[in-house]
PDB file of N, CA and C in Angstrom:
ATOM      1  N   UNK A   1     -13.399   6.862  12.039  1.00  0.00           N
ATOM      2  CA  UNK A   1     -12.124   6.158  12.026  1.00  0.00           C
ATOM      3  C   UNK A   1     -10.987   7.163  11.962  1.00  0.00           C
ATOM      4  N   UNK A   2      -9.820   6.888  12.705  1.00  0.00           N
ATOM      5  CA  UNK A   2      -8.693   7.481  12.475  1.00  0.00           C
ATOM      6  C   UNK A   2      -7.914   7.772  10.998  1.00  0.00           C
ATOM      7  N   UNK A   3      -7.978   9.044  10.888  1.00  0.00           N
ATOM      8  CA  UNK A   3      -6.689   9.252   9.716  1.00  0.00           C
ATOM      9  C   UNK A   3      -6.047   8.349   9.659  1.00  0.00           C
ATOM     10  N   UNK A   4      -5.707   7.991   8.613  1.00  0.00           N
ATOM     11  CA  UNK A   4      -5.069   6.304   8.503  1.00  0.00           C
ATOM     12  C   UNK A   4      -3.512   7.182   8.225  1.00  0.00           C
ATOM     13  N   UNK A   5      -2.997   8.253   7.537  1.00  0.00           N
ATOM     14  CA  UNK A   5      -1.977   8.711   8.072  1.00  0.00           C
ATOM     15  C   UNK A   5      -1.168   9.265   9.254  1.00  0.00           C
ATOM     16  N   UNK A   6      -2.226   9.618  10.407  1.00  0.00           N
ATOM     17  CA  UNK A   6      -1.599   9.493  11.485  1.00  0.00           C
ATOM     18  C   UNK A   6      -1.191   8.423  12.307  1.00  0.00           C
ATOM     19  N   UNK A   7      -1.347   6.904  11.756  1.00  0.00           N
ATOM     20  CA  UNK A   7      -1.204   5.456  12.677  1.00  0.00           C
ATOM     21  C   UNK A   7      -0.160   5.060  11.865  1.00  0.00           C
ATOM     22  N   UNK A   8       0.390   4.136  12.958  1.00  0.00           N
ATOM     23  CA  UNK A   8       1.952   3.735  12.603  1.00  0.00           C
ATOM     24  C   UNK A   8       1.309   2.038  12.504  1.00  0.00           C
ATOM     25  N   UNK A   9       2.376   1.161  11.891  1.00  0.00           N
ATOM     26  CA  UNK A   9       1.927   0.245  11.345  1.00  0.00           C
ATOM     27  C   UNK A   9       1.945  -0.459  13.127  1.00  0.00           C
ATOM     28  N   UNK A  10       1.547  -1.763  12.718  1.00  0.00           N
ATOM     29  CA  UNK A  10       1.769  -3.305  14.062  1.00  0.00           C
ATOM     30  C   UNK A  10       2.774  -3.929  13.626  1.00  0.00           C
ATOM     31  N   UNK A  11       3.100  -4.761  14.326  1.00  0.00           N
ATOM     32  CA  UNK A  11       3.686  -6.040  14.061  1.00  0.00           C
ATOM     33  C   UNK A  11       2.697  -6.990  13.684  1.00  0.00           C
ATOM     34  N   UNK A  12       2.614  -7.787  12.528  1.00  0.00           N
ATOM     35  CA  UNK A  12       1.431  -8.664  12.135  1.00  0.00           C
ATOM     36  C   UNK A  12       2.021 -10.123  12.282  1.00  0.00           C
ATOM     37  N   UNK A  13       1.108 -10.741  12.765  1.00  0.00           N
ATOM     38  CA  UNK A  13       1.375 -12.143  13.152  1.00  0.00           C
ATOM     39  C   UNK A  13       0.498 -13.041  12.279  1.00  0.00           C
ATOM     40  N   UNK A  14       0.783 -14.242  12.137  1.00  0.00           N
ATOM     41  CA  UNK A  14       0.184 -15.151  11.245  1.00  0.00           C
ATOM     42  C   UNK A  14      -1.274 -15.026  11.470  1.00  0.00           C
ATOM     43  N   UNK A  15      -1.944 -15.266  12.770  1.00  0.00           N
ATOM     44  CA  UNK A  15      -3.296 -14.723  13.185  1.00  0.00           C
ATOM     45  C   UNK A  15      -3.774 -13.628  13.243  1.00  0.00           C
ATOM     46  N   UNK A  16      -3.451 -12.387  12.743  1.00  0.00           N
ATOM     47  CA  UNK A  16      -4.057 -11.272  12.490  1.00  0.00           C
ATOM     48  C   UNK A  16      -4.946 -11.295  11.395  1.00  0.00           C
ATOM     49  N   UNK A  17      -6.063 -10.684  12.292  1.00  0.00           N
ATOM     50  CA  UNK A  17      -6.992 -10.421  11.542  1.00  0.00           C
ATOM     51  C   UNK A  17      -6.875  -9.685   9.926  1.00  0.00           C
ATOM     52  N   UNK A  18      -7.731 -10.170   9.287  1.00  0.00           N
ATOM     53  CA  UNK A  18      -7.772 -10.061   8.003  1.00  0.00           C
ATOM     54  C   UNK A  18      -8.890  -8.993   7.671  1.00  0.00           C
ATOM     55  N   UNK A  19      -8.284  -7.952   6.744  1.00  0.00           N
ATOM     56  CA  UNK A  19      -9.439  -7.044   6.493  1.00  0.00           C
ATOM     57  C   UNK A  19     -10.138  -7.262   5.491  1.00  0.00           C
ATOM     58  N   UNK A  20     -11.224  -7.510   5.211  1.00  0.00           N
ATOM     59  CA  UNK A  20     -12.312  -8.357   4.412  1.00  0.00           C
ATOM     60  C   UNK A  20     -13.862  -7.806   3.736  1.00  0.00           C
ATOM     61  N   UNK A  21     -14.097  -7.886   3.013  1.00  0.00           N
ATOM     62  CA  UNK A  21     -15.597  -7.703   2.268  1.00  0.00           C
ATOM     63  C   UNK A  21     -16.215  -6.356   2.674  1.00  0.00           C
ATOM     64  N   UNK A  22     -17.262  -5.959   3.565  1.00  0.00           N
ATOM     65  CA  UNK A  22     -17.611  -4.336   4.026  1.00  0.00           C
ATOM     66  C   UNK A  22     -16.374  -3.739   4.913  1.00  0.00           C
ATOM     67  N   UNK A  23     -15.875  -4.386   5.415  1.00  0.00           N
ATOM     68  CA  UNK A  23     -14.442  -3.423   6.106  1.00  0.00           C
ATOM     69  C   UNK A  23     -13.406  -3.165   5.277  1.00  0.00           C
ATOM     70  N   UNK A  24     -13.177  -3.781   4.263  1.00  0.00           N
ATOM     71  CA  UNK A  24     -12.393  -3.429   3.337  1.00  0.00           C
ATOM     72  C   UNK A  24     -13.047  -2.294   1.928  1.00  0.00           C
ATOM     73  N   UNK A  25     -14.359  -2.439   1.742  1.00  0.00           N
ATOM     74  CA  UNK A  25     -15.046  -1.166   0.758  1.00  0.00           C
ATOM     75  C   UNK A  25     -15.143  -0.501   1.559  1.00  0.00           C
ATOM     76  N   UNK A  26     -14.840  -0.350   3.521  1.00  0.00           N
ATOM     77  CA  UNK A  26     -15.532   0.884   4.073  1.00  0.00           C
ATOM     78  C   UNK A  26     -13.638   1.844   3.810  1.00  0.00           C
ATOM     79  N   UNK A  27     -12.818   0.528   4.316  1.00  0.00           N
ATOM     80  CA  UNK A  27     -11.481   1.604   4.386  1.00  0.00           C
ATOM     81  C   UNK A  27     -11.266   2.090   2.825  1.00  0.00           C
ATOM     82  N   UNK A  28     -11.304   1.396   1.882  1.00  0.00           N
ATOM     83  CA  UNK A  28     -11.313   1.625   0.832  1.00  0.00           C
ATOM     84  C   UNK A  28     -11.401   3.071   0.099  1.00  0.00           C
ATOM     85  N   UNK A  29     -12.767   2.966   0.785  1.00  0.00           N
ATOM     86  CA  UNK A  29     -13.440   4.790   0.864  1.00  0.00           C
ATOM     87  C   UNK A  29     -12.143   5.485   0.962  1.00  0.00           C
ATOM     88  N   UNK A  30     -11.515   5.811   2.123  1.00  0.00           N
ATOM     89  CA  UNK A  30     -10.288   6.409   2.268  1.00  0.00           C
ATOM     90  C   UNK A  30      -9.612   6.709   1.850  1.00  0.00           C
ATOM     91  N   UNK A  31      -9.107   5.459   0.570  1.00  0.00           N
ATOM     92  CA  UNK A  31      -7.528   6.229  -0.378  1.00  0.00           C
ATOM     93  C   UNK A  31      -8.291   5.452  -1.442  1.00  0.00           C
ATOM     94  N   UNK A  32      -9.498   6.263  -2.274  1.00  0.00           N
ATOM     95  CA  UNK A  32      -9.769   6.131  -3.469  1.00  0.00           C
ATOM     96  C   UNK A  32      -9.220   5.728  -4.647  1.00  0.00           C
ATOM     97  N   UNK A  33      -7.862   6.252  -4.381  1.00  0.00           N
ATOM     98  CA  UNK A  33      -7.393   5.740  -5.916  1.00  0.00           C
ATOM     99  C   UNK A  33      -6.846   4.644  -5.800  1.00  0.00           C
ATOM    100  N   UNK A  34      -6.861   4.108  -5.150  1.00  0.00           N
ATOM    101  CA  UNK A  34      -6.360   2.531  -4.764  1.00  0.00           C
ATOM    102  C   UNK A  34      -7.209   1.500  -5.218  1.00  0.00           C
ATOM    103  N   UNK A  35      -7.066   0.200  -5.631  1.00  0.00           N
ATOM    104  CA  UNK A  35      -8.235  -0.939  -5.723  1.00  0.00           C
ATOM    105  C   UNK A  35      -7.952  -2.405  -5.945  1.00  0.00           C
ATOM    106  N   UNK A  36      -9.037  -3.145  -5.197  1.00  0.00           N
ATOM    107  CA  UNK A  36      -8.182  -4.450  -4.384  1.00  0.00           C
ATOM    108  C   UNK A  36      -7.864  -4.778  -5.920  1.00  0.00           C
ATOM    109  N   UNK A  37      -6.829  -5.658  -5.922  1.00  0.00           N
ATOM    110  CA  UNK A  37      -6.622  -7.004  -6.713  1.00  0.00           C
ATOM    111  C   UNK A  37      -6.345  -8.092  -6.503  1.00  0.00           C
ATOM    112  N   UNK A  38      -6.959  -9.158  -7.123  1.00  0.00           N
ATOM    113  CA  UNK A  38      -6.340 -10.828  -6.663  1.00  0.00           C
ATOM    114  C   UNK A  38      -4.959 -10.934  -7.389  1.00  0.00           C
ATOM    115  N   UNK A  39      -4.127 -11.292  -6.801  1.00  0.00           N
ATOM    116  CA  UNK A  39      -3.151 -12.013  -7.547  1.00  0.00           C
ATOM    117  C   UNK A  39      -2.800 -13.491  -6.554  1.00  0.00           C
ATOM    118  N   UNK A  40      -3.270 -14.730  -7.331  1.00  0.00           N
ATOM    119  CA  UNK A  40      -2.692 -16.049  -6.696  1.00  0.00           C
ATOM    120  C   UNK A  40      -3.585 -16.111  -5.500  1.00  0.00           C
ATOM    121  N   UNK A  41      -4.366 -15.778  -5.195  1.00  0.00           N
ATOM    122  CA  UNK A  41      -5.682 -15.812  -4.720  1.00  0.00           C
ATOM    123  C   UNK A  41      -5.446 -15.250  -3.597  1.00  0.00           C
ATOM    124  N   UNK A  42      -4.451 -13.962  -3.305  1.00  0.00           N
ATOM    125  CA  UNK A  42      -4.268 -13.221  -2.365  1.00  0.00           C
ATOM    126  C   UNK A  42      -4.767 -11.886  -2.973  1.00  0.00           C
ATOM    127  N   UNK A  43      -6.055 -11.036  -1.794  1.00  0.00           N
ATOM    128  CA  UNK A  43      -5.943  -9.180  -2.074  1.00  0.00           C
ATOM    129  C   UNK A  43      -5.360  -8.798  -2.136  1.00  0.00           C
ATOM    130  N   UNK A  44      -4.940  -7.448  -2.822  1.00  0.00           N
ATOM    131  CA  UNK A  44      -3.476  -6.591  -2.689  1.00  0.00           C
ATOM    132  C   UNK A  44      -4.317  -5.224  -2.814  1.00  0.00           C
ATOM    133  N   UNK A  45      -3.700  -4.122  -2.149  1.00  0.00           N
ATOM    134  CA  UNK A  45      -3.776  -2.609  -2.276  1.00  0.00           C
ATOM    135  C   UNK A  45      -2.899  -2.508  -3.508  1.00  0.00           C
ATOM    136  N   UNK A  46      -3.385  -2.402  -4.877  1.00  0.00           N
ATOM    137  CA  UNK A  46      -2.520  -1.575  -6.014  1.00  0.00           C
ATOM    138  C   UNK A  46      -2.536  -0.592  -6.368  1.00  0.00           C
ATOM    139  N   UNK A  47      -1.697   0.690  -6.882  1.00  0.00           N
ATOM    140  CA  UNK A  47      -2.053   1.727  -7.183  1.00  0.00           C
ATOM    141  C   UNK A  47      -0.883   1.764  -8.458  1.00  0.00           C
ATOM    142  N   UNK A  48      -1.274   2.769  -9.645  1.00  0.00           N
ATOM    143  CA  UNK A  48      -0.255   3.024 -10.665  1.00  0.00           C
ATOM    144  C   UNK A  48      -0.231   4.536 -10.656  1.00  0.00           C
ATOM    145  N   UNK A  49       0.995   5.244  -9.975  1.00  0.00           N
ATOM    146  CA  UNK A  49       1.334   6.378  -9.873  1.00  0.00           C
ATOM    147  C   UNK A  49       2.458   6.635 -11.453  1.00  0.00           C
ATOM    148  N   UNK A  50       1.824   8.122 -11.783  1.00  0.00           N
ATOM    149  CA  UNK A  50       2.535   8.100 -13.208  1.00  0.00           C
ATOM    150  C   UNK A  50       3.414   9.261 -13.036  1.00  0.00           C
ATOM    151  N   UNK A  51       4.147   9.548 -14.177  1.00  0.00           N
ATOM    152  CA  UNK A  51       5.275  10.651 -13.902  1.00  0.00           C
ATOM    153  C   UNK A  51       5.545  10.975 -15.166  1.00  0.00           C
ATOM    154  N   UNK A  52       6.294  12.222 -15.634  1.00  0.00           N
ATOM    155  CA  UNK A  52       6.780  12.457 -16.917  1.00  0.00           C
ATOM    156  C   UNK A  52       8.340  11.789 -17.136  1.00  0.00           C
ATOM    157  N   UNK A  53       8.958  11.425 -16.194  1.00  0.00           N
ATOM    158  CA  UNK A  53      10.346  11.057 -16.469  1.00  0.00           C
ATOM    159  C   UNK A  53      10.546   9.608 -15.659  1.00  0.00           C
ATOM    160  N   UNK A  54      11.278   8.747 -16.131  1.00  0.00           N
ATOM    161  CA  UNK A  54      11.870   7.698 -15.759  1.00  0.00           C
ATOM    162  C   UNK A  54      12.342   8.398 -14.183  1.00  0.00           C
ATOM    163  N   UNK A  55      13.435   9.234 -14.204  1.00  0.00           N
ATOM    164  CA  UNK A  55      13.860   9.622 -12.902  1.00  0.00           C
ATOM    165  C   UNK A  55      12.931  10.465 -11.675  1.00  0.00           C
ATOM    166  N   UNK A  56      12.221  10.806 -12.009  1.00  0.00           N
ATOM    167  CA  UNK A  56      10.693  11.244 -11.130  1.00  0.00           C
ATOM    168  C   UNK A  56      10.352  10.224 -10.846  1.00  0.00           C
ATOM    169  N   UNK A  57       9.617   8.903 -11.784  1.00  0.00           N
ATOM    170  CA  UNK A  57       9.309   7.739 -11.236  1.00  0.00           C
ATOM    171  C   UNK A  57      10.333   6.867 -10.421  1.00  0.00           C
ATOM    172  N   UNK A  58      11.604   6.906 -10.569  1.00  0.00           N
ATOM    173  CA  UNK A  58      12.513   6.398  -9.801  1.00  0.00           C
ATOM    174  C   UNK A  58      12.551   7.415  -8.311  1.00  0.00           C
ATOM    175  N   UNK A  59      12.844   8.102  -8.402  1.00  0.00           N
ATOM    176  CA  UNK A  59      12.709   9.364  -7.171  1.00  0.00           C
ATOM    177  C   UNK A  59      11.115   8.711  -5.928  1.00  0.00           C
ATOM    178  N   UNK A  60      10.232   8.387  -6.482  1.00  0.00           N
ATOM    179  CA  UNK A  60       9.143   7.904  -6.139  1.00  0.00           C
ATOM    180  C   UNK A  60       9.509   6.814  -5.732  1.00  0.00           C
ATOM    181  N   UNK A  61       9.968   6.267  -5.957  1.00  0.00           N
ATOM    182  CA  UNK A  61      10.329   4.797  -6.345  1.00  0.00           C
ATOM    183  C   UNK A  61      11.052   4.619  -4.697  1.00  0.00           C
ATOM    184  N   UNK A  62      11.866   5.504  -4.610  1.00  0.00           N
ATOM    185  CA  UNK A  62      12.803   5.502  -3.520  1.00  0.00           C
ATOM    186  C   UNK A  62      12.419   6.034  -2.303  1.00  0.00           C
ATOM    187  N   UNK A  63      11.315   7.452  -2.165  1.00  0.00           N
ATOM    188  CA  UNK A  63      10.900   7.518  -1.402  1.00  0.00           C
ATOM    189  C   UNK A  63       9.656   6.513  -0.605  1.00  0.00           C
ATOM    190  N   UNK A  64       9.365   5.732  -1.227  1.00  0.00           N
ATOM    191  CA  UNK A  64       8.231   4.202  -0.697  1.00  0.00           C
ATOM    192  C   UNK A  64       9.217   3.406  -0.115  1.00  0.00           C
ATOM    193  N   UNK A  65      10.312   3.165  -0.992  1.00  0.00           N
ATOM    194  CA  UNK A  65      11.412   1.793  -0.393  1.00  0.00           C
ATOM    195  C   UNK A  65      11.492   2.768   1.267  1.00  0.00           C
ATOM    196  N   UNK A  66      11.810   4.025   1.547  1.00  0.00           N
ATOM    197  CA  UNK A  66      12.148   4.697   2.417  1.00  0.00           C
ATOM    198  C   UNK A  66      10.812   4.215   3.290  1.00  0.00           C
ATOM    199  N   UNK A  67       9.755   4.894   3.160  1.00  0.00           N
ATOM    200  CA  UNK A  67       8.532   4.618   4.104  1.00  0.00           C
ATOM    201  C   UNK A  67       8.625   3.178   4.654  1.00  0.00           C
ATOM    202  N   UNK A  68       8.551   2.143   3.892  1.00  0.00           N
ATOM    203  CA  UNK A  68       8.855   0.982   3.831  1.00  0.00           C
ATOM    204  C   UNK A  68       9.309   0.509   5.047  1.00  0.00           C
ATOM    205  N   UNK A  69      10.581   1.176   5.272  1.00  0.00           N
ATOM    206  CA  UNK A  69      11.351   0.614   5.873  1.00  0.00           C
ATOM    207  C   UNK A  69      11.279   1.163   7.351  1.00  0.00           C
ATOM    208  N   UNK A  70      10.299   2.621   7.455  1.00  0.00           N
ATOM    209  CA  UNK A  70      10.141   3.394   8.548  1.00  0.00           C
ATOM    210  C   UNK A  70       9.243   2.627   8.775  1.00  0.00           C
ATOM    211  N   UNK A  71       7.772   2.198   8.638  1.00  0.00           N
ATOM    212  CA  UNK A  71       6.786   1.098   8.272  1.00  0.00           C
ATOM    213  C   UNK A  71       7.331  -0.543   9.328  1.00  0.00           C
ATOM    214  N   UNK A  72       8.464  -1.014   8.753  1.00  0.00           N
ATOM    215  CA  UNK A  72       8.547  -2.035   9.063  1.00  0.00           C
ATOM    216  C   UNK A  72       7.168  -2.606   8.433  1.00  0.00           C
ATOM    217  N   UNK A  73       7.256  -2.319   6.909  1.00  0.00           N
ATOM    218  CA  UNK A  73       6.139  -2.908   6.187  1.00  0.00           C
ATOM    219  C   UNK A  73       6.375  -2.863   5.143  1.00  0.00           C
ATOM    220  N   UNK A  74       6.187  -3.900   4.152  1.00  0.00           N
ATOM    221  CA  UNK A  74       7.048  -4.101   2.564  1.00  0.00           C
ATOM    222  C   UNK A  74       6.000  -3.912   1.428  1.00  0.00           C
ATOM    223  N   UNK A  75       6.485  -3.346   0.473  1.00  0.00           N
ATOM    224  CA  UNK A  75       5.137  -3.158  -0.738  1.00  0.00           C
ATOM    225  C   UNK A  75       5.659  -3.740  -1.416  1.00  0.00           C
ATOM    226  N   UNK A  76       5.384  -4.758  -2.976  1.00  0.00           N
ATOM    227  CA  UNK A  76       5.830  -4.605  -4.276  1.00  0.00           C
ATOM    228  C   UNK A  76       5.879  -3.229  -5.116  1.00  0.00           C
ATOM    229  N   UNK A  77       6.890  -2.921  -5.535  1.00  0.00           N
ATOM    230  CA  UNK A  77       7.461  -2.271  -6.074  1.00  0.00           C
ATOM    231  C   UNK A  77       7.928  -2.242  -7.719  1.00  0.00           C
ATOM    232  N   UNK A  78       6.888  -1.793  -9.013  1.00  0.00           N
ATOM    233  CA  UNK A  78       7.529  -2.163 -10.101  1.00  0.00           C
ATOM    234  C   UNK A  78       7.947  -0.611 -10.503  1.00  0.00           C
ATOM    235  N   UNK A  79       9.006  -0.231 -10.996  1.00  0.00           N
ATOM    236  CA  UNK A  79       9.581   0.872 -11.495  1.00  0.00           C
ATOM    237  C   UNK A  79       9.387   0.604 -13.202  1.00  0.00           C
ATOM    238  N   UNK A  80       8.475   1.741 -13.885  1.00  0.00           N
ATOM    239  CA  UNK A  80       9.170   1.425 -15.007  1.00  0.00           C
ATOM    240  C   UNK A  80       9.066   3.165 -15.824  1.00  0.00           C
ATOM    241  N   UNK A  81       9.014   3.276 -17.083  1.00  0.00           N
ATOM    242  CA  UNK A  81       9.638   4.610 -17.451  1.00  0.00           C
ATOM    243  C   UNK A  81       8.055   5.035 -17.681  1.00  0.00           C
ATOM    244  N   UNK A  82       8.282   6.296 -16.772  1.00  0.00           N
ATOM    245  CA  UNK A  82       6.756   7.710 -15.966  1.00  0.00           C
ATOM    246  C   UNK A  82       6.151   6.424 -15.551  1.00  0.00           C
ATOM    247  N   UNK A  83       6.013   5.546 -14.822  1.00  0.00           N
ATOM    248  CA  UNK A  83       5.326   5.068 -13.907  1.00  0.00           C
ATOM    249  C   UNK A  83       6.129   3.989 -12.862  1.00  0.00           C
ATOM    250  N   UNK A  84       5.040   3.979 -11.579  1.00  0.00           N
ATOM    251  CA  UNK A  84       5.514   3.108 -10.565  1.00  0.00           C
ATOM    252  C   UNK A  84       4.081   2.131  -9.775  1.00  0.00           C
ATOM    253  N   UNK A  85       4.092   1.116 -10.154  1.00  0.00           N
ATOM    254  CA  UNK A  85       2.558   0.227  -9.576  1.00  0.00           C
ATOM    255  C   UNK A  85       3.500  -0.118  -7.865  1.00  0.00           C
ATOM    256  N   UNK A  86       2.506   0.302  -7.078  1.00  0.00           N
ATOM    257  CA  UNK A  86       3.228  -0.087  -5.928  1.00  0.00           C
ATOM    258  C   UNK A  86       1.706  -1.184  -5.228  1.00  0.00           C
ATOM    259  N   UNK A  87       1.971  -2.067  -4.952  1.00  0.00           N
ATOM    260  CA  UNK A  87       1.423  -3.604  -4.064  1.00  0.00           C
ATOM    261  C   UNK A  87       1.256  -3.588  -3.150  1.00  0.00           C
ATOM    262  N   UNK A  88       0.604  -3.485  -2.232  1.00  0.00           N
ATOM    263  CA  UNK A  88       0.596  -3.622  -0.542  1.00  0.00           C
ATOM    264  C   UNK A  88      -0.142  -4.555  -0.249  1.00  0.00           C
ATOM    265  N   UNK A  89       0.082  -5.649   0.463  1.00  0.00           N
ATOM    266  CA  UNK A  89      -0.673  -6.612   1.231  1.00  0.00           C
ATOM    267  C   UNK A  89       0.614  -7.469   2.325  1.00  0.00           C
ATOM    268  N   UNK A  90      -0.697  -8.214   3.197  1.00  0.00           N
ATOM    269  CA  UNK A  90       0.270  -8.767   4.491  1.00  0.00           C
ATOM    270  C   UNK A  90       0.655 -10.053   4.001  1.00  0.00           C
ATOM    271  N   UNK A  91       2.007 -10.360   4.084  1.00  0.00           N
ATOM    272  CA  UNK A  91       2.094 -11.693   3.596  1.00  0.00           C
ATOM    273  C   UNK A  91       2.260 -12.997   4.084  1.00  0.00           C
ATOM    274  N   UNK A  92       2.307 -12.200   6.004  1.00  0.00           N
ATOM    275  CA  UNK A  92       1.970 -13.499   6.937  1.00  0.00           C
ATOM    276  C   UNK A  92       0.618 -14.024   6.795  1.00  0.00           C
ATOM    277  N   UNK A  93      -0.313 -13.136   6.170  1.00  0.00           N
ATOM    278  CA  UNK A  93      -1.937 -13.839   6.562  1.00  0.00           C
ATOM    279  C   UNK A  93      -2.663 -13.902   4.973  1.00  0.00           C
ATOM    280  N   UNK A  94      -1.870 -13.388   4.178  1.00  0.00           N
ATOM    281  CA  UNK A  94      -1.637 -13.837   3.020  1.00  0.00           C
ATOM    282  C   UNK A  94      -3.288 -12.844   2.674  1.00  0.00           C
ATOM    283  N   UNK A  95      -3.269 -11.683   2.780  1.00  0.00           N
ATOM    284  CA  UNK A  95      -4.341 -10.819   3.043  1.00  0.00           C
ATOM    285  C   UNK A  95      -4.564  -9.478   2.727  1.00  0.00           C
ATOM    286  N   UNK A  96      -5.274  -8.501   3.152  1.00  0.00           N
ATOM    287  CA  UNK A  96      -4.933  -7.689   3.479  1.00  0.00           C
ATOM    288  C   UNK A  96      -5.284  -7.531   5.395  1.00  0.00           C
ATOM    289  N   UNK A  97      -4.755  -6.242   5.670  1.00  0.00           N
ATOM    290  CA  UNK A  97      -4.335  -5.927   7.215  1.00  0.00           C
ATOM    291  C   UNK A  97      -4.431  -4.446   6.981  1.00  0.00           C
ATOM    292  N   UNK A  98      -4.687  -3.933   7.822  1.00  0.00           N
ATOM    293  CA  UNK A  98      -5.119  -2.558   8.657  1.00  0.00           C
ATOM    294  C   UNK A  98      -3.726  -1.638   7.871  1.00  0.00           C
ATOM    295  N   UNK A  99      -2.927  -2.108   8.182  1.00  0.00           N
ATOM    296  CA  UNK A  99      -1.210  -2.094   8.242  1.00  0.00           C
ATOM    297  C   UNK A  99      -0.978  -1.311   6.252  1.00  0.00           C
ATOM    298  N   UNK A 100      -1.629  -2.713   5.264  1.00  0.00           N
ATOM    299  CA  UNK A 100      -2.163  -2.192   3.974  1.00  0.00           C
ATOM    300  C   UNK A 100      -2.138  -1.126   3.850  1.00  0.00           C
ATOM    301  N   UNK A 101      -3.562  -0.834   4.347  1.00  0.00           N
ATOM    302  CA  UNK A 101      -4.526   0.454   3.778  1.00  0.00           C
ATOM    303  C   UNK A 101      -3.618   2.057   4.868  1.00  0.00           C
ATOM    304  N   UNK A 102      -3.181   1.710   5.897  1.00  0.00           N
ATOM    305  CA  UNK A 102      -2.294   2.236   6.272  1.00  0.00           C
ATOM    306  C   UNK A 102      -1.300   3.162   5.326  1.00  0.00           C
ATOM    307  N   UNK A 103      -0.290   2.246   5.088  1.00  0.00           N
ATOM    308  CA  UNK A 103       1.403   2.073   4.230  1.00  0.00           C
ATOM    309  C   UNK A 103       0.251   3.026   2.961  1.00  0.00           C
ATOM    310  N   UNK A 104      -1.203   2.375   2.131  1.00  0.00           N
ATOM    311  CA  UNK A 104      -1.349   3.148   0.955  1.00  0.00           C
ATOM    312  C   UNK A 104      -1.476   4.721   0.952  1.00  0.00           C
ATOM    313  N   UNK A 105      -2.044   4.837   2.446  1.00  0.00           N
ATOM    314  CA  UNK A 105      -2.628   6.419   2.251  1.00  0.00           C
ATOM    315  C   UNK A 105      -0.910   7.085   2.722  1.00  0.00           C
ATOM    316  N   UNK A 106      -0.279   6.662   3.733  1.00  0.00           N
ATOM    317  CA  UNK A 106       1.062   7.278   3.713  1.00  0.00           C
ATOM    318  C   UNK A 106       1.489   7.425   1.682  1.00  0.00           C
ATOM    319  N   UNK A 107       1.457   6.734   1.115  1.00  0.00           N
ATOM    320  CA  UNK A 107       2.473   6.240  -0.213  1.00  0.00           C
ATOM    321  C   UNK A 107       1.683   7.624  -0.741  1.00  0.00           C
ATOM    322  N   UNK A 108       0.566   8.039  -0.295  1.00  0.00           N
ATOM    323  CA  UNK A 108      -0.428   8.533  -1.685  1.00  0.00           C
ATOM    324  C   UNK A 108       0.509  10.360  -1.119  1.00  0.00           C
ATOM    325  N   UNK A 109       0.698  10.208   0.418  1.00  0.00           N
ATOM    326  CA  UNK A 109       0.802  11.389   1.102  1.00  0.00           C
ATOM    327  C   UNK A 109       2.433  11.855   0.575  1.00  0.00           C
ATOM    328  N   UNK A 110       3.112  11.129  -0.026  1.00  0.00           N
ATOM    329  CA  UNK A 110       4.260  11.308  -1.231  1.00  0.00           C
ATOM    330  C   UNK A 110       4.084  11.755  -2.182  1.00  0.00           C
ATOM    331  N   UNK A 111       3.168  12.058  -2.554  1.00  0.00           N
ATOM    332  CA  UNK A 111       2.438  12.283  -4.025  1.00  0.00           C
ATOM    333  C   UNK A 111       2.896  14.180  -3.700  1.00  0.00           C
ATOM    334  N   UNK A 112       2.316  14.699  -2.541  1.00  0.00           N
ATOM    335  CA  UNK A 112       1.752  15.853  -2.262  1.00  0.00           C
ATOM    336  C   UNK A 112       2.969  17.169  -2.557  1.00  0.00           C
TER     337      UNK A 112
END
């Protein structure tokens, strides 16, 4: 499979496929520190990136809203003091999407 940081997101439509059960533990593999969660009976890509300062975690904070928006793909976003939980899932198919696991390994490639 392709470096999931070299692919740029899709446009996702209500019928896009949904990434699911062995395709989702295979991408999974990929950005390890990531792991699904239900919330409201939707998957999500969550991750809790930590920091020593409120403003490091804000700094973080800002460079995702940035990807985000290069993306044309939206994460939840909680800021709080040395940490940032960032959310990824599709919310037309109420899922996860390719697009996800995508946006996570870019977010992780901020870290570096």
């Amino acid at each position: 499979m392709d470096d999931l940081n070299e692919l740029k997101c899709e446009a996702c439509v209500a019928d896009a496929p949904r990434i699911e059960g062995e395709e989702a533990k295979a991408m999974l593999e990929m950005i390890p520190a990531w792991e699904i969660v239900e919330r409201d009976g939707i998957p999500q890509l969550e991750r809790v990136f930590k920091f020593r300062t409120f403003k490091q975690a804000w700094a973080f904070s800002d460079k995702v809203a940035t990807l985000a928006e290069d993306e044309g793909h939206h994460p939840a976003i909680l800021l709080e003091w040395g940490k940032v939980t960032v959310s990824w899932w599709s919310h037309k198919i109420k899922g996860l999407h390719k697009n996800d696991f995508i946006c996570a390994a870019k977010t992780d490639s901020l870290c570096d």
